[in-house]
Protein backbone atom coordinates (compact mmCIF):
# COMPACT_ATOMS: atom_id res chain seq x y z
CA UNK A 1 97.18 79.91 112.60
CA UNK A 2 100.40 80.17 111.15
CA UNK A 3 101.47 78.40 107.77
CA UNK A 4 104.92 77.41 106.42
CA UNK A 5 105.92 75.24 103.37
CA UNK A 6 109.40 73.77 103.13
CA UNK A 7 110.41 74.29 99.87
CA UNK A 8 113.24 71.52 99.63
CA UNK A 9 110.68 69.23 100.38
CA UNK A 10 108.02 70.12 98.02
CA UNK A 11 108.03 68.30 94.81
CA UNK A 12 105.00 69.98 93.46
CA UNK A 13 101.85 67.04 93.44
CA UNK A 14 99.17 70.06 94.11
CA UNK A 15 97.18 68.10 96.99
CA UNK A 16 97.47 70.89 98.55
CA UNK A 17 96.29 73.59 96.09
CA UNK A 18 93.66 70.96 95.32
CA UNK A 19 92.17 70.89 98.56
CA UNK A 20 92.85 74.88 99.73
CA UNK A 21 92.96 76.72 97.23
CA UNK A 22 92.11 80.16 98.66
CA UNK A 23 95.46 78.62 101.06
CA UNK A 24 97.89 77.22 98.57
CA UNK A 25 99.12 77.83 95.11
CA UNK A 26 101.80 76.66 92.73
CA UNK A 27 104.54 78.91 91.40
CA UNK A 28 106.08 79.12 88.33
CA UNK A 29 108.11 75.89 88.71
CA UNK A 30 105.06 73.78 90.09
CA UNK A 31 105.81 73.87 93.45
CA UNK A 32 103.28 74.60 96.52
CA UNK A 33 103.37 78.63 97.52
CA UNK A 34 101.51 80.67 99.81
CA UNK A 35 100.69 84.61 100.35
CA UNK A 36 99.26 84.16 103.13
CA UNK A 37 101.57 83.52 106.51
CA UNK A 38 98.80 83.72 108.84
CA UNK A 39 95.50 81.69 107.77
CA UNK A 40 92.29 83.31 107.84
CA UNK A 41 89.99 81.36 110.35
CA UNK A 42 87.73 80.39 107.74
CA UNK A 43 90.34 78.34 105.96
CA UNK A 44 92.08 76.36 108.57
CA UNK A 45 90.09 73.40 107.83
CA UNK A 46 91.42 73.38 104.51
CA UNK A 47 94.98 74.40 105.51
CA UNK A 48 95.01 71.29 107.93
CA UNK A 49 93.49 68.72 105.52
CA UNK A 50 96.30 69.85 103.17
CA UNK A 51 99.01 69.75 105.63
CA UNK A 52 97.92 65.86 106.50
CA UNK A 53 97.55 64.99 102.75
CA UNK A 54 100.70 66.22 101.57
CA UNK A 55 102.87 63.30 100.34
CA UNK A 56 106.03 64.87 101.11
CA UNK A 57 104.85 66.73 104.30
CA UNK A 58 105.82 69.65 103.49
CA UNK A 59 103.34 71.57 104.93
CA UNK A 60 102.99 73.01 108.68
């Protein structure tokens, strides 16, 4: 599974580092990063929840 965040519409609330954190993390400025382009099977769950409980829907 493939993950992308779209950084002009991230505004940094950290659902999704909250809820995937071996996923997501914040950079210096707050906002939602990731290392990892393809997800690791064990942590699609996690990458889903956090795409569907992002406020801003920045994540797909």
């Amino acid at each position: 599974m493939k993950i992308t965040i779209d950084e002009d519409r991230c505004r940094g609330h950290g659902v999704c580092c909250t809820i995937g954190p071996e996923v997501f993390d914040l950079n210096d400025d707050g906002y939602a990063v990731t290392e990892q382009s393809e997800v690791p099977q064990e942590f699609e769950s996690a990458a889903r929840s956090a795409a569907r409980s992002c406020p801003e829907r920045a994540i797909t």
